[in-house]
Protein backbone atom coordinates (compact mmCIF):
# COMPACT_ATOMS: atom_id res chain seq x y z
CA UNK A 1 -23.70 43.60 74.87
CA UNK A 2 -23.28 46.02 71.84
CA UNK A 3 -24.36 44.18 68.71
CA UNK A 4 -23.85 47.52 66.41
CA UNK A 5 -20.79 50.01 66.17
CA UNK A 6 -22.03 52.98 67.83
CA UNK A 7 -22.94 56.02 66.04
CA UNK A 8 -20.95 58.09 67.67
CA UNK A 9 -17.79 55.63 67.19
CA UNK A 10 -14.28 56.44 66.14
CA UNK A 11 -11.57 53.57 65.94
CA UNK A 12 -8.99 55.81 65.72
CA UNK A 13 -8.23 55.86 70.00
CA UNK A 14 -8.10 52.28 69.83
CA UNK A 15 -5.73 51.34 67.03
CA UNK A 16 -3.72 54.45 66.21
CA UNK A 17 -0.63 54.60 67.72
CA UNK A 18 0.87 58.45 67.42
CA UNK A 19 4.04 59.57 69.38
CA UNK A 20 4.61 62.68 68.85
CA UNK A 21 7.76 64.73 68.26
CA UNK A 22 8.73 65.45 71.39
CA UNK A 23 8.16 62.17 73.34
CA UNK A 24 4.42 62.32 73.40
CA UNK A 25 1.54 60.76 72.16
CA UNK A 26 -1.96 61.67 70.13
CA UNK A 27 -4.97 59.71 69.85
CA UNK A 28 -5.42 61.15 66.48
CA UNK A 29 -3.22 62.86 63.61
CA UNK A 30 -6.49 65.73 63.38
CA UNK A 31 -6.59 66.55 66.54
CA UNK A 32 -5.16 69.70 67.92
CA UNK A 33 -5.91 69.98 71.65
CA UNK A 34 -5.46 66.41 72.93
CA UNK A 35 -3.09 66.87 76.57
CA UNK A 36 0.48 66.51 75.80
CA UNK A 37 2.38 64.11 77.84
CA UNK A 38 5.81 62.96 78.20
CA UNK A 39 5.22 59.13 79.26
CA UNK A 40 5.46 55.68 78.16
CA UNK A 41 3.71 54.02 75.54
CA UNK A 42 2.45 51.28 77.73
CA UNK A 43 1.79 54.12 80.71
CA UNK A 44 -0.22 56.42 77.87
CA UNK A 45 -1.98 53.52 76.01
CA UNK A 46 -3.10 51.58 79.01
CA UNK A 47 -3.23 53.98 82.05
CA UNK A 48 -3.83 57.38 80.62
CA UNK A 49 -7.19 58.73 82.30
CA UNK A 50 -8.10 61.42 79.37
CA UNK A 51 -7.57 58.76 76.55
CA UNK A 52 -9.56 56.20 78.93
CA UNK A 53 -12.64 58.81 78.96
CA UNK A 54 -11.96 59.64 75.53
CA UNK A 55 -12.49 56.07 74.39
CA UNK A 56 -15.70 55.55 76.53
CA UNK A 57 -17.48 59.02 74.83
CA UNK A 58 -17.14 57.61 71.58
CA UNK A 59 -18.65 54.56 72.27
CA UNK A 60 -21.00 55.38 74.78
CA UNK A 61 -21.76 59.08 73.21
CA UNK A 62 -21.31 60.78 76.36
CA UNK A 63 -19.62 64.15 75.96
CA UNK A 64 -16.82 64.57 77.93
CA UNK A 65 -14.68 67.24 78.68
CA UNK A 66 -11.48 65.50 76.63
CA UNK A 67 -13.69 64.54 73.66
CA UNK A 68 -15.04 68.12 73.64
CA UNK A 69 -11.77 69.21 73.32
CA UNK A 70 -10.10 66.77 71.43
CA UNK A 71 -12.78 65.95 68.10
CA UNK A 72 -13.93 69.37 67.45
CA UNK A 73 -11.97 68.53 63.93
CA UNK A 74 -14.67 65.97 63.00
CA UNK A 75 -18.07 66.97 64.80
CA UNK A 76 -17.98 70.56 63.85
CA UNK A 77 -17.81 69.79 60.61
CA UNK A 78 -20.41 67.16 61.00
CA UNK A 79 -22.82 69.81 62.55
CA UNK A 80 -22.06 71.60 58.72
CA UNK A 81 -23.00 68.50 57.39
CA UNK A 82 -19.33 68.11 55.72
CA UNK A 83 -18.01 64.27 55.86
CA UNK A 84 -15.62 64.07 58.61
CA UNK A 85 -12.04 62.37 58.80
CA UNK A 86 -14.20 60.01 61.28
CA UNK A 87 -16.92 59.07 59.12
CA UNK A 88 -14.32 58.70 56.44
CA UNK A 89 -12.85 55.93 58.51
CA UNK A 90 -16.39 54.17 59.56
CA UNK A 91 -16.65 53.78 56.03
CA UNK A 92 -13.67 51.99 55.54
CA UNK A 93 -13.88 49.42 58.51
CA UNK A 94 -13.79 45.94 57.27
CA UNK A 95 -14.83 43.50 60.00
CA UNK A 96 -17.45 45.03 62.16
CA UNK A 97 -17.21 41.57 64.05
CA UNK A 98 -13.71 42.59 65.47
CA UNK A 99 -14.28 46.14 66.28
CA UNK A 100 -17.36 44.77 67.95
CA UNK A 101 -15.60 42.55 70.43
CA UNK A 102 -13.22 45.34 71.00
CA UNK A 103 -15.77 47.80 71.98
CA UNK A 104 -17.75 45.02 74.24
CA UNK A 105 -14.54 44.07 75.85
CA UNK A 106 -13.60 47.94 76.76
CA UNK A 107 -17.04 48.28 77.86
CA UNK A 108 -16.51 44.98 80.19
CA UNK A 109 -13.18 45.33 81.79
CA UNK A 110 -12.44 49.08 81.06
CA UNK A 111 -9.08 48.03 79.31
CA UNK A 112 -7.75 47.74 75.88
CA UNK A 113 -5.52 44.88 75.00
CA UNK A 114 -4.40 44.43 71.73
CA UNK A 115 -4.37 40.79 70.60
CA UNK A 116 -4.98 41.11 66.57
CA UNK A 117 -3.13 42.48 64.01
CA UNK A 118 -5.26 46.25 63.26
CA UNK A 119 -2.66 48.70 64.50
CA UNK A 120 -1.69 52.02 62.44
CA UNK A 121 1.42 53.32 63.69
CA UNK A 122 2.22 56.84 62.73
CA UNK A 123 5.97 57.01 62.39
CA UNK A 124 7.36 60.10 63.54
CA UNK A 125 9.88 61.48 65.78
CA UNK A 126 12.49 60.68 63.30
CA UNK A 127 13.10 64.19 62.35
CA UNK A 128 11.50 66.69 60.31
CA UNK A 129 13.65 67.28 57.52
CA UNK A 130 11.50 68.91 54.99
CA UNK A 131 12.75 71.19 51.57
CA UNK A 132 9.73 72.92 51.51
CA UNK A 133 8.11 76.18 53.61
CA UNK A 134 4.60 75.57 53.11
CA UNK A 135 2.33 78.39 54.44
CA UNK A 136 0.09 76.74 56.19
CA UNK A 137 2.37 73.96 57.94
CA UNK A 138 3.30 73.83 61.75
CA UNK A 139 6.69 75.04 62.43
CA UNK A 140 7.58 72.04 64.02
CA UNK A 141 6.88 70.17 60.84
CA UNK A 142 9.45 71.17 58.51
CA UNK A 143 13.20 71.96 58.82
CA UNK A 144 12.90 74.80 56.36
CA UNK A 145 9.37 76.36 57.53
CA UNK A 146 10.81 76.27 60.84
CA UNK A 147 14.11 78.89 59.15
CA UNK A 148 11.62 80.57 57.53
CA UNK A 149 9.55 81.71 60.52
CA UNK A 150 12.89 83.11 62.26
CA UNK A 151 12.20 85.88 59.67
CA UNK A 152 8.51 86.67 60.23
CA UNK A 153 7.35 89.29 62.24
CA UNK A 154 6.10 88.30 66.06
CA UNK A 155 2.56 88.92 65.01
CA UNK A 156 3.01 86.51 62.06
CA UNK A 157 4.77 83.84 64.56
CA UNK A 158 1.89 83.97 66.91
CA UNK A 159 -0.52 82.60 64.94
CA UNK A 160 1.74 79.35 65.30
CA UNK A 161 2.87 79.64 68.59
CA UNK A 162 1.24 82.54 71.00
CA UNK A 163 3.68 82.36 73.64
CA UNK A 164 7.68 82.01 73.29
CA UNK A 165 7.53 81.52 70.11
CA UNK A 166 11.14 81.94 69.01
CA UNK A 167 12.13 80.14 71.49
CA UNK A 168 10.07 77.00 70.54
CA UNK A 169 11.65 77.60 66.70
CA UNK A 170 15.32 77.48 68.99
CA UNK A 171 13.57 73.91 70.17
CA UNK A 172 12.45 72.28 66.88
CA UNK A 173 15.75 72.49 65.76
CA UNK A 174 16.87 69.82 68.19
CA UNK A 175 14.13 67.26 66.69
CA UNK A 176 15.97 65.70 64.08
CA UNK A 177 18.57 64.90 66.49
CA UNK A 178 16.72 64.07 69.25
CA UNK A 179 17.75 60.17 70.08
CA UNK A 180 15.49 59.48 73.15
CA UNK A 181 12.49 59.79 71.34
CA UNK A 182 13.59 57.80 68.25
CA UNK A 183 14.31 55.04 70.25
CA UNK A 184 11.07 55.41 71.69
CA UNK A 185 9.56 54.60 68.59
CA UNK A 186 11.59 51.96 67.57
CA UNK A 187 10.81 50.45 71.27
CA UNK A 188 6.58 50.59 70.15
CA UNK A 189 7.65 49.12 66.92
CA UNK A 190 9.36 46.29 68.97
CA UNK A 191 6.97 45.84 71.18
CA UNK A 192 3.49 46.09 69.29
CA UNK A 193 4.59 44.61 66.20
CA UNK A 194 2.94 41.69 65.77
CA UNK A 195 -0.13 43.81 65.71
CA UNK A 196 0.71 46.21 63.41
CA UNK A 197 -1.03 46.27 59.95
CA UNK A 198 -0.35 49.99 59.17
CA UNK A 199 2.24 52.12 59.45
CA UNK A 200 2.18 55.91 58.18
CA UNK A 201 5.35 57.62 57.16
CA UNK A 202 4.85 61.57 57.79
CA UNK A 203 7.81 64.21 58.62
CA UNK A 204 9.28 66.71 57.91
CA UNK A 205 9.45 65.25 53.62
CA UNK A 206 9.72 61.30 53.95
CA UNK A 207 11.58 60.24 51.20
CA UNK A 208 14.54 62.92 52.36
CA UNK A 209 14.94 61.26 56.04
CA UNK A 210 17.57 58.68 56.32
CA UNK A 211 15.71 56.89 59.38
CA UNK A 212 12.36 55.97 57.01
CA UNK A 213 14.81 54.11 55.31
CA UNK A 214 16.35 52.07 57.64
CA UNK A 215 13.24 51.18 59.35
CA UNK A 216 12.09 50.08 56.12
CA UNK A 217 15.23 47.74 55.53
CA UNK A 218 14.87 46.51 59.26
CA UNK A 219 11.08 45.11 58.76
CA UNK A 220 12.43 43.86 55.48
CA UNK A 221 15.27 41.95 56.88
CA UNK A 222 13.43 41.12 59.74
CA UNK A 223 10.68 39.41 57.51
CA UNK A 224 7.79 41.60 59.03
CA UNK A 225 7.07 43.81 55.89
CA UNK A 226 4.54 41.35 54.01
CA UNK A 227 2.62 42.04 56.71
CA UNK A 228 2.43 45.46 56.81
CA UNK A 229 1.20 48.46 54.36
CA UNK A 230 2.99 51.45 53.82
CA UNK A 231 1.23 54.45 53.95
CA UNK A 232 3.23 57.78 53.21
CA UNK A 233 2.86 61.47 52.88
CA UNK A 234 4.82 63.19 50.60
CA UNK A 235 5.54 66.15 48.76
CA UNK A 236 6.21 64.29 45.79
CA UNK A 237 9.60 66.87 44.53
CA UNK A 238 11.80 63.69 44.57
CA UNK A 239 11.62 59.86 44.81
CA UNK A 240 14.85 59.19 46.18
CA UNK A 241 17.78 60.48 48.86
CA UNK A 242 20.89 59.81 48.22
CA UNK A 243 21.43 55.88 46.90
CA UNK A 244 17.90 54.62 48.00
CA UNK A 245 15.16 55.53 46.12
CA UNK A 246 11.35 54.81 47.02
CA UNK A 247 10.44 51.91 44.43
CA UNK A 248 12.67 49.60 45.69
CA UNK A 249 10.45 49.00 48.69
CA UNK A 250 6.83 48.79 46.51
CA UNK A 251 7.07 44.95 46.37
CA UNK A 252 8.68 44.15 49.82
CA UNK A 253 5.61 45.14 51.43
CA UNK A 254 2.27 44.11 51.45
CA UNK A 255 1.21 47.33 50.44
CA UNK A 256 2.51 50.49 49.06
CA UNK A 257 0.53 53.70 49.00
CA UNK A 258 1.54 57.25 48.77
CA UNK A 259 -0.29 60.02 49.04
CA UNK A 260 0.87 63.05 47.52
CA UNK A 261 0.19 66.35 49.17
CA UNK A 262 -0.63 69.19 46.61
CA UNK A 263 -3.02 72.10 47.11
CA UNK A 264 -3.93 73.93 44.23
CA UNK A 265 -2.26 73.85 40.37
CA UNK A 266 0.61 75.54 38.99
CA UNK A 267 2.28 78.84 40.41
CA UNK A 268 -0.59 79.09 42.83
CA UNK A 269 0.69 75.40 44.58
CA UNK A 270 4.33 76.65 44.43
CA UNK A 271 3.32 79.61 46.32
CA UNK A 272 1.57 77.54 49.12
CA UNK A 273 4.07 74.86 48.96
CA UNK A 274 7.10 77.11 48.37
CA UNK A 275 9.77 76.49 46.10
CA UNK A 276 7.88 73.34 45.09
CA UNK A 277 7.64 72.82 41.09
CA UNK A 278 4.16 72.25 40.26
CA UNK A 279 5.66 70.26 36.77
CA UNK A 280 8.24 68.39 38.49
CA UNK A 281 5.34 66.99 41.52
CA UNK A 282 2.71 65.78 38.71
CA UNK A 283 5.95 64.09 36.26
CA UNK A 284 6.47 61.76 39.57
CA UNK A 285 2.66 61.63 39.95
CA UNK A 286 2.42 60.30 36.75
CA UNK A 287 5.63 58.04 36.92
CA UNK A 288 4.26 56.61 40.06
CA UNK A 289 1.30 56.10 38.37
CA UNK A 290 2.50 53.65 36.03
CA UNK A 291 3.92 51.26 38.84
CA UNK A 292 1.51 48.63 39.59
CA UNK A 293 3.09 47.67 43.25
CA UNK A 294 2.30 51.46 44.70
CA UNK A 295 -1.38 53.16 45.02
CA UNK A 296 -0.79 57.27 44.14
CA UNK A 297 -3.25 59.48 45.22
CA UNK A 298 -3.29 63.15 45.78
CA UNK A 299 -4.40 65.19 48.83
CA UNK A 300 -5.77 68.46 48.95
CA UNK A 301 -5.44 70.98 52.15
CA UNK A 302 -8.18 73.47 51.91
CA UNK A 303 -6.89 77.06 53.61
CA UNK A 304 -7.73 80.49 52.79
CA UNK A 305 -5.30 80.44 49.23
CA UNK A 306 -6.91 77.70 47.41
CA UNK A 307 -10.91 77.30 48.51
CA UNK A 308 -11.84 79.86 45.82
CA UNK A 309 -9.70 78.11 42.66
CA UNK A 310 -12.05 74.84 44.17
CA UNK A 311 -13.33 73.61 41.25
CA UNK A 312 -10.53 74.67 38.88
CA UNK A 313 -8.03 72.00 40.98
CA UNK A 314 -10.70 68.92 40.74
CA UNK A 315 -11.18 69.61 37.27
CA UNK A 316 -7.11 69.88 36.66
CA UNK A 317 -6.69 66.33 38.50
CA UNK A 318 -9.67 64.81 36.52
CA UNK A 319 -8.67 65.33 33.19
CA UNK A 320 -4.83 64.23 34.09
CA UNK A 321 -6.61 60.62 35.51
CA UNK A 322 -4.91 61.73 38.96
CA UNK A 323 -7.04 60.09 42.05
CA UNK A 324 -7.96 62.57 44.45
CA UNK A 325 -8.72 61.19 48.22
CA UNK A 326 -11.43 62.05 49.39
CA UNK A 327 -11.42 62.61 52.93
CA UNK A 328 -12.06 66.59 53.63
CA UNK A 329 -8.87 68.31 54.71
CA UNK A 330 -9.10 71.68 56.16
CA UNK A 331 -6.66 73.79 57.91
CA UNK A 332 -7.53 74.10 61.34
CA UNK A 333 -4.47 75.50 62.98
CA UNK A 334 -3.47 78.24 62.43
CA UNK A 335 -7.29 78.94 62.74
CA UNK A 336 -6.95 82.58 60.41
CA UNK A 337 -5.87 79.94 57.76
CA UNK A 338 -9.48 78.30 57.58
CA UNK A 339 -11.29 78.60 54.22
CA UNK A 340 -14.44 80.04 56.27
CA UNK A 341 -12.47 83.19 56.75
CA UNK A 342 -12.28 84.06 52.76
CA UNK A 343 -14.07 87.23 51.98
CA UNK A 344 -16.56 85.38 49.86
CA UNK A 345 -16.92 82.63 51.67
CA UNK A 346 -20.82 82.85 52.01
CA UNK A 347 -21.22 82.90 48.20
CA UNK A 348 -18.51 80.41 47.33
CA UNK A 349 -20.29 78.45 49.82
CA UNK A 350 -23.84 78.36 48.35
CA UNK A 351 -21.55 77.50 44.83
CA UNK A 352 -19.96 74.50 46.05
CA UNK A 353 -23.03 72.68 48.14
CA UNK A 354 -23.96 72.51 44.35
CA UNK A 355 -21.02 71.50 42.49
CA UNK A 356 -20.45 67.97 40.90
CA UNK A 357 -17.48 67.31 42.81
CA UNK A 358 -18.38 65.75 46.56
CA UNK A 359 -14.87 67.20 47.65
CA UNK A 360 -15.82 70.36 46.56
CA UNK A 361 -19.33 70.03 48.14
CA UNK A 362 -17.82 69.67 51.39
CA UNK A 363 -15.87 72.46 51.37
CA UNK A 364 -18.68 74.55 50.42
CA UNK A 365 -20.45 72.91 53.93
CA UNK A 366 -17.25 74.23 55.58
CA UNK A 367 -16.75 77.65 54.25
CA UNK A 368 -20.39 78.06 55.76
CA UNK A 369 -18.36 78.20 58.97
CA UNK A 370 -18.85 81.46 60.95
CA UNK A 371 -16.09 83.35 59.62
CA UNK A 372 -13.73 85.73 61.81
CA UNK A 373 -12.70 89.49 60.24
CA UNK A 374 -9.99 90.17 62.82
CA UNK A 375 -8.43 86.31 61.75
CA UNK A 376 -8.60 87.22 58.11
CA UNK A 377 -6.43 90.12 58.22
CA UNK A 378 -4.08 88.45 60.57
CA UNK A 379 -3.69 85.97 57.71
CA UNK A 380 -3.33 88.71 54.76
CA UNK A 381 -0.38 90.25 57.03
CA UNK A 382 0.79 87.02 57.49
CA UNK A 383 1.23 86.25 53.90
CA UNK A 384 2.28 89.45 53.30
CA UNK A 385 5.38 88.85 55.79
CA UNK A 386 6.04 85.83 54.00
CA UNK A 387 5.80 87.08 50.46
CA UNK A 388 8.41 90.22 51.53
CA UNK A 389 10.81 87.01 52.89
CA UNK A 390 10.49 84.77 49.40
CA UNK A 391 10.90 87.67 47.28
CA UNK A 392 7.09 87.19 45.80
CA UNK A 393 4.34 89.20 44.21
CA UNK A 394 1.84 86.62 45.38
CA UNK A 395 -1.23 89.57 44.68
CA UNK A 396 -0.26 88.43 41.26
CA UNK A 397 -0.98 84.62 41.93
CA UNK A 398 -3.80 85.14 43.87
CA UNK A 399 -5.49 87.92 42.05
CA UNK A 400 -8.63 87.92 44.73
CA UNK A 401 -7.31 89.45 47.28
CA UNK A 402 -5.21 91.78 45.45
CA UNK A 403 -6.73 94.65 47.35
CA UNK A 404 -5.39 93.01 50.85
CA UNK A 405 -1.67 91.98 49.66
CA UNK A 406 -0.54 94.54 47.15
């Protein structure tokens, strides 16, 4: 019997449920390379073979081939000794005694069977309506990055996509409106309810998808919401669509937290988020901030644009009283993206592993990353392509690399 959680534990296999856009599932929102699969929840969550042997590596700490694959997001950075989204988690579990007797009764029968309430579901395959192109996010994610890339050169689309990619753009157009594998969600909904603690609103922009809405009035009618915590990613340019807007739902759940997704401060975040308005995201910030009934915090994505301004963005969010989370979020697809490949990213790196700021400290752990030339000029003439779409002088905003994008 296993009387401690394993070092080499993650929960995430076993309690986060993650159907994708397209019908299948993850094991994880980090990872990148887990098999994608076009079956049933039940079929994927009992009977899958890779997320079987991906559950058993993490608790026994035998590598296999799928965990190799599939949590490269959390132990390479752990070999840079940067905090992981894993060990960010760990830190957070409650009751050891629970995850405990799940691990010892995988380990017995080989199965999981949920019979507690400790499920996160990640809600999406309602669409991805989104009103912003942000530079680093997956096509797939946004109804207006997706437009955007029909624009780019093939060069610049292949960092997303290597092979067809135009035609894959062509087939993220049909996600909003894709009706099979809404209903598959609502199905896991129906079925794992009683076990769900968590759920996770991501898009596309929530708060401008008509579906998040109506799922929230169903578990409110249905009397499941006290039970439950929201959890939702947003851009944070508006708090409302149409009639409904976000604070009526703070007190109908047991929880309401929402994590707002900026990446640097001023024009310099309205060039990575384009169009957002820096002032307009930190007036809801603040607004949200003086709700009691809803938790605000703000996530940072560490690419290429922002690692150098580091220090200037924690400072920023400190002095407005703005809780940053602190779970380390880097950019790991596109890989040209990743804050290792900055020119200075060996000297920026020795800065930050002594800066005040643990965020910042783990970047500097990151950026220590073996960094790739060819991938750092792929993502100049990437932003370059972009900057000729939007109109831009973005050499301007980012003065240090002036000499790649002017």
């Amino acid at each position: 019997m296993i009387t401690t959680i394993p070092e080499t534990f993650c929960p995430q296999p076993f309690n986060y449920v993650y159907p994708n856009h397209y019908g299948s599932w993850k094991p994880c929102c980090k990872c990148v390379k887990f098999p994608s699969k076009e079956m049933s929840f039940d079929e994927w969550w009992h009977e899958d073979e890779d997320l079987y042997n991906l559950r058993k590596s993490l608790i026994t700490g035998e590598k296999s081939k799928i965990y190799e694959e599939t949590c490269e997001p959390c132990y390479g950075p752990e070999k840079r000794n940067s905090k992981s989204y894993r060990q960010h988690i760990l830190e957070n579990i409650k009751d050891n005694f629970l995850w405990l007797s799940i691990i010892n009764n995988f380990m017995d029968t080989d199965e999981h069977i949920v019979n507690e309430r400790y499920l996160t579901v990640k809600v999406r395959g309602f669409g991805n309506d989104c009103n912003l192109k942000c530079y680093m996010c997956i096509p797939h994610n946004s109804t207006s990055k997706n437009n955007e890339m029909m624009k780019v050169s093939d060069e610049s689309l292949n960092l997303f996509y290597p092979n067809h990619g135009r035609e894959r753009l062509i087939k993220n157009k049909d996600i909003s409106t894709n009706e099979i594998e809404k209903q598959q969600l609502l199905d896991v909904i129906d079925e794992v309810g009683p076990f769900i603690t968590r759920m996770n609103l991501s898009g596309g922009e929530p708060t401008m998808i008509q579906e998040y809405y109506d799922l929230l009035d169903e578990l409110v009618n249905k009397n499941l919401s006290q039970n439950i915590t929201i959890f939702m990613n947003s851009n944070l340019t508006r708090l409302k669509f149409k009639d409904k807007h976000i604070e009526y739902y703070f007190d109908k759940f047991k929880k309401f937290e929402i994590m707002a997704s900026v990446d640097d401060i001023y024009e310099r975040d309205e060039w990575i988020r384009y169009p957002s308005k820096f002032e307009t995201v930190i007036k809801n910030c603040k607004y949200l901030l003086s709700q009691d009934k809803c938790k605000l915090s703000v996530n940072i994505t560490w690419s290429l644009l922002n690692a150098s301004n580091a220090e200037n963005i924690m400072e920023y969010f400190e002095k407005n009283n703005i809780e940053i989370n602190q779970n380390p979020n880097f950019v790991q697809s596109p890989a040209p993206l990743h804050p290792s490949n900055h020119p200075g990213a060996l000297q920026l790196s020795e800065k930050y592993k002594k800066s005040k700021y643990k965020l910042v400290r783990n970047l500097g752990y990151e950026m220590a990353r073996k960094s790739n030339e060819l991938d750092f000029f792929k993502a100049m003439s990437y932003i370059k392509d972009l900057d000729k779409i939007r109109k831009t002088e973005c050499w301007k905003i980012f003065p240090e690399f002036e000499e790649y994008l002017r």
